[in-house]
Every structure is written in structure tokens, then in C-alpha cells.
Protein backbone atom coordinates (compact mmCIF):
# COMPACT_ATOMS: atom_id res chain seq x y z
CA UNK A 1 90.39 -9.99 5.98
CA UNK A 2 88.75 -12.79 4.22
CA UNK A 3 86.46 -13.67 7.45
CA UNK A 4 85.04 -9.66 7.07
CA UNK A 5 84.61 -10.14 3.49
CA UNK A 6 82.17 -13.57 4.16
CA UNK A 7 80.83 -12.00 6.64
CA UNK A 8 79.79 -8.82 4.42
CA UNK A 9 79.18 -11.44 1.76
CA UNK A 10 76.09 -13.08 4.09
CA UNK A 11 74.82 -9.71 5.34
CA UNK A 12 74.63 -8.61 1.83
CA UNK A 13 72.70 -11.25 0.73
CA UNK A 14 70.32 -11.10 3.64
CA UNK A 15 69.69 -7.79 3.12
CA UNK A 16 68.98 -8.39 -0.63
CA UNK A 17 66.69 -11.24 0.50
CA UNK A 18 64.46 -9.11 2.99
CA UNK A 19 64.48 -6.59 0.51
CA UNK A 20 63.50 -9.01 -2.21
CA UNK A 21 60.05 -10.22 0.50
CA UNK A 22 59.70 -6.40 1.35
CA UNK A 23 59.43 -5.64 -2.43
CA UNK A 24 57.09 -8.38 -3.23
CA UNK A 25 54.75 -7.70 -0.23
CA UNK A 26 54.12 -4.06 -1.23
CA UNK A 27 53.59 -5.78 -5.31
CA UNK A 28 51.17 -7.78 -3.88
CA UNK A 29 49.36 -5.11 -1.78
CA UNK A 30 49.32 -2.81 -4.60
CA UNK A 31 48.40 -4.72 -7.30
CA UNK A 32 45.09 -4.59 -8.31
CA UNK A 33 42.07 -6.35 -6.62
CA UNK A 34 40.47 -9.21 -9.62
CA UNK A 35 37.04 -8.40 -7.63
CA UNK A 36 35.94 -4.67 -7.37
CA UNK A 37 34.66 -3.40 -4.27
CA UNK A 38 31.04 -2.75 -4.26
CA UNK A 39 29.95 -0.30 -4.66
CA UNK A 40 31.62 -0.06 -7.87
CA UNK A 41 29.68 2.26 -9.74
CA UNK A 42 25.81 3.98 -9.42
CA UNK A 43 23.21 2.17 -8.23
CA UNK A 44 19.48 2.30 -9.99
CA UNK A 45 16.29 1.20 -8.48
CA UNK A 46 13.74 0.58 -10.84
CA UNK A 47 10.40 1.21 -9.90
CA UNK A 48 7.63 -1.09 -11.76
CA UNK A 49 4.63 1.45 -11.80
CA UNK A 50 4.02 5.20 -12.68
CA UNK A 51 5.28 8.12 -10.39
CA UNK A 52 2.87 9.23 -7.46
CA UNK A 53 2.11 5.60 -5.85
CA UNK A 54 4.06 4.56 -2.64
CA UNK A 55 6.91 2.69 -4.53
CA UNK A 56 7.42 5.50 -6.12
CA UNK A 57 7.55 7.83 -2.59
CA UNK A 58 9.33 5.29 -0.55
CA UNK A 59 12.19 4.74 -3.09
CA UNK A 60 12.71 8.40 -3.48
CA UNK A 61 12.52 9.40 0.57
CA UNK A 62 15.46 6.60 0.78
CA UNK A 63 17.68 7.08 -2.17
CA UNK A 64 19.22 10.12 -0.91
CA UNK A 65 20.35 8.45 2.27
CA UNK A 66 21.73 5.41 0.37
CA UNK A 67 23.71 7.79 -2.07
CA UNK A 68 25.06 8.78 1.08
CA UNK A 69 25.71 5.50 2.59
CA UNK A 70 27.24 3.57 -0.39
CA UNK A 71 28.81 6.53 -1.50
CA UNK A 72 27.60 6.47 -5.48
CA UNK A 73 24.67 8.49 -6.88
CA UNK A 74 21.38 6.88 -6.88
CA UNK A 75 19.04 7.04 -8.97
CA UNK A 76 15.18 6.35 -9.07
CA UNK A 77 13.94 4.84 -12.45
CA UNK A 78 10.51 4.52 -13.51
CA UNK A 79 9.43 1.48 -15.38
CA UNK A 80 5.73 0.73 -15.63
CA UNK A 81 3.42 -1.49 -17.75
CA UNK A 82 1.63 -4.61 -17.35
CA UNK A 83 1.60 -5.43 -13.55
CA UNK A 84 5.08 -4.63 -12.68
CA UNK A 85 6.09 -7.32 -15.40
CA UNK A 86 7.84 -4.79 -17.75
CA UNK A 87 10.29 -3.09 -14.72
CA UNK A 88 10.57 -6.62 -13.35
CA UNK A 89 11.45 -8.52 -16.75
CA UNK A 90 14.44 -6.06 -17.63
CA UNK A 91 15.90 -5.96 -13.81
CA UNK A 92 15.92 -10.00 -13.95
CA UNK A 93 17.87 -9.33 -17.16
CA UNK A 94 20.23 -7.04 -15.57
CA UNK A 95 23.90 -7.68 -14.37
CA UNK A 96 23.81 -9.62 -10.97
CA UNK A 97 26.54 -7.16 -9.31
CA UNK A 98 24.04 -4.85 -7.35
CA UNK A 99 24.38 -1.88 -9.75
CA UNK A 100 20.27 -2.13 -10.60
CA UNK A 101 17.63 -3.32 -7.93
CA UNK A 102 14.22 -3.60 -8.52
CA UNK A 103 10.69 -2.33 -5.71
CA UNK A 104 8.71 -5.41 -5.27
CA UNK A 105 5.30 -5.65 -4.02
CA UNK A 106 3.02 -8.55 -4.54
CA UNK A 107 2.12 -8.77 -8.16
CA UNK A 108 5.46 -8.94 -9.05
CA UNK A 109 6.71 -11.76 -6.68
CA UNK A 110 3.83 -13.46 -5.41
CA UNK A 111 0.04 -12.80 -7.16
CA UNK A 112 0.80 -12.45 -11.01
CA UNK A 113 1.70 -16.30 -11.73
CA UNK A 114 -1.35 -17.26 -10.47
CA UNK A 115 -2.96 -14.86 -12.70
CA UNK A 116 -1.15 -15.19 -15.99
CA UNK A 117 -0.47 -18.09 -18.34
CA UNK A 118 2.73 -16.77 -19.11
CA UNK A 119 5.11 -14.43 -17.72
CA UNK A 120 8.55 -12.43 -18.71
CA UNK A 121 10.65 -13.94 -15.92
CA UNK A 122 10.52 -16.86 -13.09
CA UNK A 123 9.45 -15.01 -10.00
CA UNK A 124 10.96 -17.70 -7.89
CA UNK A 125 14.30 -18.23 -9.95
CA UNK A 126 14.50 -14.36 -11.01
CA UNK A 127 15.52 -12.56 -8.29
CA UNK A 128 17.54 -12.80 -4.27
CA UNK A 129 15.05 -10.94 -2.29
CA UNK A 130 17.02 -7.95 -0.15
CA UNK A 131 14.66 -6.78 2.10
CA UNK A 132 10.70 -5.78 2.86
CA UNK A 133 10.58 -2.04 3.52
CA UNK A 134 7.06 -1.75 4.51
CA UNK A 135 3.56 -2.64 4.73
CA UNK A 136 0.12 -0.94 4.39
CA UNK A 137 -3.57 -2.18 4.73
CA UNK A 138 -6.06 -0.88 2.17
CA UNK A 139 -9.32 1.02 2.15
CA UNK A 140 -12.39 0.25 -0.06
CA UNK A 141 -13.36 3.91 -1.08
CA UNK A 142 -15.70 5.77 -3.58
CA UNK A 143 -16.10 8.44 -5.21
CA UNK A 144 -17.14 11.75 -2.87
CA UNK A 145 -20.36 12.12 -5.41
CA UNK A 146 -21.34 8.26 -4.55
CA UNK A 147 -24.50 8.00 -2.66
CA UNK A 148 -22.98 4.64 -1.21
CA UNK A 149 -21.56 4.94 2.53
CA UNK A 150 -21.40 1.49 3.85
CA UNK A 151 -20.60 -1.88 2.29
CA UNK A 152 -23.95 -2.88 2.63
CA UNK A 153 -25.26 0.14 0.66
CA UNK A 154 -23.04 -0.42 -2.22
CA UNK A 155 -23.86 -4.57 -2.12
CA UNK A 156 -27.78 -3.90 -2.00
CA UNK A 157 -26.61 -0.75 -5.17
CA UNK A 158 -24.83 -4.03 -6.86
CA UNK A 159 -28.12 -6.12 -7.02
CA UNK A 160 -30.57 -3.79 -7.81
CA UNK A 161 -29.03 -2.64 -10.75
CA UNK A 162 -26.96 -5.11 -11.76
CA UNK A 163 -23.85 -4.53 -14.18
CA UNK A 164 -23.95 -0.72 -13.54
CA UNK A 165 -21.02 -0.84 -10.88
CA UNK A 166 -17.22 -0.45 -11.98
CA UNK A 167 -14.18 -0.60 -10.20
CA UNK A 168 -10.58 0.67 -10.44
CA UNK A 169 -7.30 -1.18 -10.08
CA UNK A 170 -3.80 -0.42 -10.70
CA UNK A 171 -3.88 -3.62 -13.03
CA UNK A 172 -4.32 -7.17 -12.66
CA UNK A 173 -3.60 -9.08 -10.32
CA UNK A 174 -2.78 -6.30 -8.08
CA UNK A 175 -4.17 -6.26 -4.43
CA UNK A 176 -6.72 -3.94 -5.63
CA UNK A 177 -7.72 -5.92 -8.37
CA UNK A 178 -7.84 -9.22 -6.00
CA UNK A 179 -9.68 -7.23 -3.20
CA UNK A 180 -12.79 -6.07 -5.37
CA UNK A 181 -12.63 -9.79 -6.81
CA UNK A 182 -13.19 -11.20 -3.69
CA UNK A 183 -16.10 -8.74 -2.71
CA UNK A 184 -17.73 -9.98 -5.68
CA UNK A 185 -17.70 -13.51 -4.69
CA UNK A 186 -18.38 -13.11 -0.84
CA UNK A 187 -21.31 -10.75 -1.88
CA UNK A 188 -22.35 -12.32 -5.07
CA UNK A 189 -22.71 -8.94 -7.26
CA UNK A 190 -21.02 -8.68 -10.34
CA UNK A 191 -18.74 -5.89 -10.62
CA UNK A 192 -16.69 -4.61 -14.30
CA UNK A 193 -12.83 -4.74 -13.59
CA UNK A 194 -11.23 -1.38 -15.36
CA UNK A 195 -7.74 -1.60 -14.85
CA UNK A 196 -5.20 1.15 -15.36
CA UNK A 197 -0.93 1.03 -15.57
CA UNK A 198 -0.72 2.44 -11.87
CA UNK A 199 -2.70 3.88 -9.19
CA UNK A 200 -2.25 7.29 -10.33
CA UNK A 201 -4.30 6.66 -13.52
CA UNK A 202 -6.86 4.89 -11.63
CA UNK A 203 -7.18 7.84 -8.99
CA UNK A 204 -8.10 10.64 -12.04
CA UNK A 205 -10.97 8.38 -13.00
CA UNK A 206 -11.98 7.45 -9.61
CA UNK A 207 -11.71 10.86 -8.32
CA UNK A 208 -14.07 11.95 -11.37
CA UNK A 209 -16.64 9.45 -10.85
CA UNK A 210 -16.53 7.26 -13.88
CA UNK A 211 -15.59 4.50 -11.73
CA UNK A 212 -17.76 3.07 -8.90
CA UNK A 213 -15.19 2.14 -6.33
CA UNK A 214 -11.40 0.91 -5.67
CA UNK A 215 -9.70 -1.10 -3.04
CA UNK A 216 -6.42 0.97 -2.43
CA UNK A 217 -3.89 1.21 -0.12
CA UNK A 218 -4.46 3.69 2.95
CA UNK A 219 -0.84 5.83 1.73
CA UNK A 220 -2.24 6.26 -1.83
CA UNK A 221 -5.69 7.43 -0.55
CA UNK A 222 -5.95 8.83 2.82
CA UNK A 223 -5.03 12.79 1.66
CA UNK A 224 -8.27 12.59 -0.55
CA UNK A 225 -10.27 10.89 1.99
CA UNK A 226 -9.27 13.82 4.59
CA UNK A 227 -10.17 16.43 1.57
CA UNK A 228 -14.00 14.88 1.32
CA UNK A 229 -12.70 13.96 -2.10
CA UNK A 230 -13.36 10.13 -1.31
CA UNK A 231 -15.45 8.60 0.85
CA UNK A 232 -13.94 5.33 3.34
CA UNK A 233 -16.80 2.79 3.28
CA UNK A 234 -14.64 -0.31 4.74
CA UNK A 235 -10.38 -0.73 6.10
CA UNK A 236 -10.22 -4.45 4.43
CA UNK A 237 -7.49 -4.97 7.72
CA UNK A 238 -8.83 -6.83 11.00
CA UNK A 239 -8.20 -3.75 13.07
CA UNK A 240 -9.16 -0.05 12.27
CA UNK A 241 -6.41 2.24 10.26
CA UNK A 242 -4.68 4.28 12.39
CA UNK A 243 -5.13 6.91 9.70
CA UNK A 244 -8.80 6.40 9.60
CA UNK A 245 -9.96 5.19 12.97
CA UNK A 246 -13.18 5.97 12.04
CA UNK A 247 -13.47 3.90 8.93
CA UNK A 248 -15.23 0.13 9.96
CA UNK A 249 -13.45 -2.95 8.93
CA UNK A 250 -14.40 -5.33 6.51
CA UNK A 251 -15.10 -7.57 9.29
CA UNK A 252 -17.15 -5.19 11.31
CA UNK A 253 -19.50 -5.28 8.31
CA UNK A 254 -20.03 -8.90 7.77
CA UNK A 255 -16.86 -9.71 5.46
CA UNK A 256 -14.42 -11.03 7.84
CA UNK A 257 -12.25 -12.88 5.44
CA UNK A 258 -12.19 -9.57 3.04
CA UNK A 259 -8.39 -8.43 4.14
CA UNK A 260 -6.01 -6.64 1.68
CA UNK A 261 -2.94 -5.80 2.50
CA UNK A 262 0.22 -4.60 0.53
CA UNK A 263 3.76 -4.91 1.26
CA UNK A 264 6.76 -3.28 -0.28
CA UNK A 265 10.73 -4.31 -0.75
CA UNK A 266 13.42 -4.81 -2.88
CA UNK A 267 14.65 -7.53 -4.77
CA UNK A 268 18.11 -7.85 -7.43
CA UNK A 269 18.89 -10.09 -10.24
CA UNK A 270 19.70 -13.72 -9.56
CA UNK A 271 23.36 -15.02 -8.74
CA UNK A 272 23.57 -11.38 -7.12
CA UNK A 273 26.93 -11.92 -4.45
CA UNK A 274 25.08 -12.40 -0.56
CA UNK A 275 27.74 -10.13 0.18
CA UNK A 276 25.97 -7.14 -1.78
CA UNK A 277 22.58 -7.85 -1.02
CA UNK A 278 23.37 -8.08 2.73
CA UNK A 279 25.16 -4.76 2.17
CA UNK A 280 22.38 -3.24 0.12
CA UNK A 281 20.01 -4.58 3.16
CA UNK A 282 22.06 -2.88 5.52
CA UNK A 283 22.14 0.30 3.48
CA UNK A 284 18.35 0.71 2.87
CA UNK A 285 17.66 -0.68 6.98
CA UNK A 286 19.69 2.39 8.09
CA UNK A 287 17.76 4.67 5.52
CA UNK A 288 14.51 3.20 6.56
CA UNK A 289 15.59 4.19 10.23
CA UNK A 290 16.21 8.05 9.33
CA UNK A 291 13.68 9.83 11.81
CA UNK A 292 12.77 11.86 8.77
CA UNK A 293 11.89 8.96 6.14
CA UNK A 294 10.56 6.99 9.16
CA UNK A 295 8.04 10.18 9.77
CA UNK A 296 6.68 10.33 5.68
CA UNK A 297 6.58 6.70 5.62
CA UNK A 298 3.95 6.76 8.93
CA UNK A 299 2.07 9.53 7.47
CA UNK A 300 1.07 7.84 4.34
CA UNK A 301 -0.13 5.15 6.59
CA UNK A 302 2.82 2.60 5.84
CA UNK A 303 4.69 0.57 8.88
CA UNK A 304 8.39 0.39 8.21
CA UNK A 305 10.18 -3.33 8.01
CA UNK A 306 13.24 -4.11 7.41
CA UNK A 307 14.95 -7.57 8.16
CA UNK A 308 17.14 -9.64 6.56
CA UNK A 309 17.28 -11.20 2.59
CA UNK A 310 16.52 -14.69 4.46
CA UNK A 311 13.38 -13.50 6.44
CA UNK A 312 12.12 -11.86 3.18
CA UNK A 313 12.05 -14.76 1.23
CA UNK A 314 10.94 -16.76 4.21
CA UNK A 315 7.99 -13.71 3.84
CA UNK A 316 7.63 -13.79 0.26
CA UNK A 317 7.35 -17.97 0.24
CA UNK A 318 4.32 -17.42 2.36
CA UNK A 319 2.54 -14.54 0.40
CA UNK A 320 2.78 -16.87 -2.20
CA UNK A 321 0.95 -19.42 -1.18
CA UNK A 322 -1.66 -17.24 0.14
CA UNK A 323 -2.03 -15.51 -2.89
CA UNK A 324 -2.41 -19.11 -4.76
CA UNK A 325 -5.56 -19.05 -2.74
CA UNK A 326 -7.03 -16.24 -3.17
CA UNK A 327 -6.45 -16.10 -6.89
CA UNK A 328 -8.41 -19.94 -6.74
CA UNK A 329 -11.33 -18.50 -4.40
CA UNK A 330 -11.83 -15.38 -6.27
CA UNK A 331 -11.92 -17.09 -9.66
CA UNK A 332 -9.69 -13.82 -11.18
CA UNK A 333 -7.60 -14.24 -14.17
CA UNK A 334 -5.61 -11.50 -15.55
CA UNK A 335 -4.96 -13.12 -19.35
């Protein structure tokens, strides 16, 4: 009788022991994580410049597939004012867990601290870089009413009345503003910078005539050049535009070194996880690769990248240094 009792004794208390282990495995499972999955709330991408230009358009066409793919709403905010600075400034004040992102194109990352004395944030130190989304060349256009049709025609136009030409940008130290600066140095005419917050600004005035000409990307221009409301005089690209095969380089016409091109991404605050970025990269890859977005973006005349955070800022190291020298050559200053 005893031996049965010590025996029941030992099973008893290995029972209460497994039971104990089974009890605090499913504690532990259950408890609550101390890091949130991401995402943990809505995401925002903040847009830099006024509505109509192709950040706006390419973060629009996308955020409806990332909803999807991260699961949260998303939603596109616009943020414009001096370069991109103003967007840019309050995203590299923003929480670092991948709830706001920010469209970058070149002023923002690469062109405006060669331009200004002072800026709102470190472009370097500021921001991870996520991932370029795409890239465009620009076209030098003017206005339909413009008896200029060539570069040529609007150079010898530049010296025989000097001071009377204007052109557009979407601010300084975009590639706009950096493409008409470096006409005027290659062809020695003097041109009067008026620069707007945003393409779409710019386009109203250019459209109307009180502005000579503008250096614009082929997506923010190309419907207006098809309508005879513009007139193509150059592609500043070393091959033809797709879009406007008929449209001469900058090369083709004596200005070899004359290239503009524009790229587009996204960047999020600094100390932002590699885990979320890579996951936001991921997310915005696979929307880039919708047959539908991949469609609008070719249509506007944009080519659709998307690699990884490390090849972007491998990219936007680069850009950067080219942009130091082009800002130097062209003499521009945005201050």
C-alpha cells in the first residue's frame, strides 16, 4: 500500500511539473510582444510639391496596392514649399517606425545643399533611403505661340535681344532650374530665373506665354506637347524620348553635355528599423510591378526602378556628387 501511494506521490508531482512548463509556455506565447509588428498603424507618404507633377501621380497609382499589401490605409499627403525642404524637414522630424515616408527626387537629397547656405535638415544624416521608383529625362519646351523651334533659334533670340527671355522652374535648385542654368553658360545668353512652388504653377504661366521656356520632365509635359500646346525644341537625354522620337537631343544640336534627368524614390526618417524599410521596399517593388501602374508610369514617359535601400544610397551618393558639379559649373545659387 505504501509503495502505490509513492508511486502516485511521483506521478502526481510529474504531472504538476509538466503542467507547470505547459502553463508557462502558453504565458509566454501569449503575452504580449514589447516590439509591435509593422505595420502597426497607417502609413503616410508625404509628397514635397503641389498635386499634378509625377510625385504626385506615381505615389497615388501605388498607394492603393500598398494599402493592400501592408494591410493599413494609405494615405497620400501633400506638402509643398521651398524646394521640397518644407515636406522633407517635417518627415526627418517624424517618428523613425515607418508610419510616414517621404517622395524624394533630387533637390531634396542631392542638388539643394549645393544651392543653399542653410537648410531644415542634413540630407545625408536625415533620412535611410528605401528605394528609387523611377526615372525620366526632360524636354526643353516653349510656349505653342513662341516663334522659337530649335535651340539655335532661341540662343540667336537670347542675343539679339538680350534680357527679354524668361524661364520657368518648379523652384531652385530643381533639375529644371539647373538645366536652363547650364544653357545659359554653354550658350552665353542671359536668361531671368522665375521660379514657382511646383511644376503645376509653372505650367499655367508657361502654357500662357509669360514665360519664355522650361526644362521639364517628359511625364509632366508630353500631353501638351501632343495637344500643339507646347512646342519640343531639344530631349536634354543622349538618346531621343521614346515619347517624342521626333524631338532632337541636346547633343544633336551642339550641347552635348546639356543632360537633365530626374529620378524619383522614397526615403524615411533616420534610425528607421532595416527591417521596415526592406519591407516597405518590398511593398512599393511589388506595386511598382502591377501591369496597371507599370502601364501609367510608361505613358508619362517614366522607366520604373526599384532595387534595394543599399543600391539607392549607393545611387543617391553618386547624384550627389554630380550635382556638386553642376551646381559649381553653372554658377546657380538658390539663396
Amino acid at each position: 500500500m505504501r509503495k502505490i501511494h509513492h508511486r502516485f506521490t511521483k506521478l502526481l508531482a510529474a504531472g504538476c511539473a509538466i503542467a507547470a512548463l505547459c502553463a508557462a509556455a502558453h504565458a509566454e506565447d501569449s503575452a504580449p510582444s514589447h516590439e509591435a509588428p509593422y505595420p502597426a498603424r497607417s502609413l503616410t507618404i508625404v509628397v514635397p510639391f503641389p498635386p499634378g507633377g509625377s510625385t504626385d501621380v506615381i505615389s497615388r497609382l501605388i498607394s492603393p496596392h500598398l494599402s493592400q499589401s501592408l494591410g493599413v490605409p494609405v494615405v497620400v499627403e501633400m506638402q509643398p514649399g521651398a524646394s521640397g525642404m518644407v515636406g522633407a524637414a517635417a518627415v526627418a522630424k517624424a517618428k523613425p517606425d515607418g508610419s510616414v515616408i517621404l517622395m524624394v527626387t533630387p533637390p531634396i537629397l542631392s542638388s539643394n545643399q549645393w544651392l543653399y547656405k542653410k537648410m531644415p535638415y542634413d540630407p545625408e544624416k536625415s533620412f535611410v533611403p528605401i528605394t528609387d521608383a523611377a526615372v525620366t529625362d526632360n524636354l526643353i519646351v516653349v510656349p505653342a505661340s513662341s516663334p522659337v523651334h530649335n535651340l539655335a533659334q532661341l540662343v540667336a533670340l537670347g542675343r539679339s535681344q538680350p534680357g527679354t527671355l524668361s524661364y520657368a522652374s518648379g523652384g531652385n535648385g530643381t533639375s529644371h532650374h539647373l538645366c536652363a542654368e547650364q544653357l545659359k553658360k554653354e550658350s552665353g545668353i542671359e536668361m531671368v530665373h522665375v521660379p514657382y512652388k511646383g511644376v503645376g504653377p509653372a505650367h499655367v504661366d508657361l502654357l500662357a506665354g509669360r514665360v519664355s521656356m522650361m526644362c521639364d520632365n517628359v511625364s509632366n509635359v508630353i500631353r501638351d506637347v501632343r495637344a500643339g500646346k507646347l512646342h519640343a525644341i531639344a530631349a536634354a537625354a543622349r538618346t531621343r524620348s521614346a515619347l517624342a522620337p521626333d524631338v532632337p537631343t541636346t547633343g544633336e544640336q551642339g550641347y552635348p553635355e546639356l543632360l537633365a534627368s530626374v529620378w524619383f524614390g522614397y526615403a524615411a526618417p533616420a534610425a528607421t528599423p532595416p527591417e521596415v524599410t526592406h519591407r516597405l521596399q518590398r511593398a512599393i517593388a511589388e506595386a511598382l510591378r502591377d501591369e496597371v501602374v507599370r502601364k501609367r508610369i510608361a505613358d508619362l514617359g517614366l522607366v520604373v526602378v526599384a532595387d534595394t535601400p543599399e543600391h539607392f544610397a549607393r545611387f543617391i551618393h553618386s547624384e550627389t556628387a554630380r550635382y556638386r558639379e553642376l551646381v559649381k559649373i553653372s554658377g546657380a545659387k538658390a539663396d
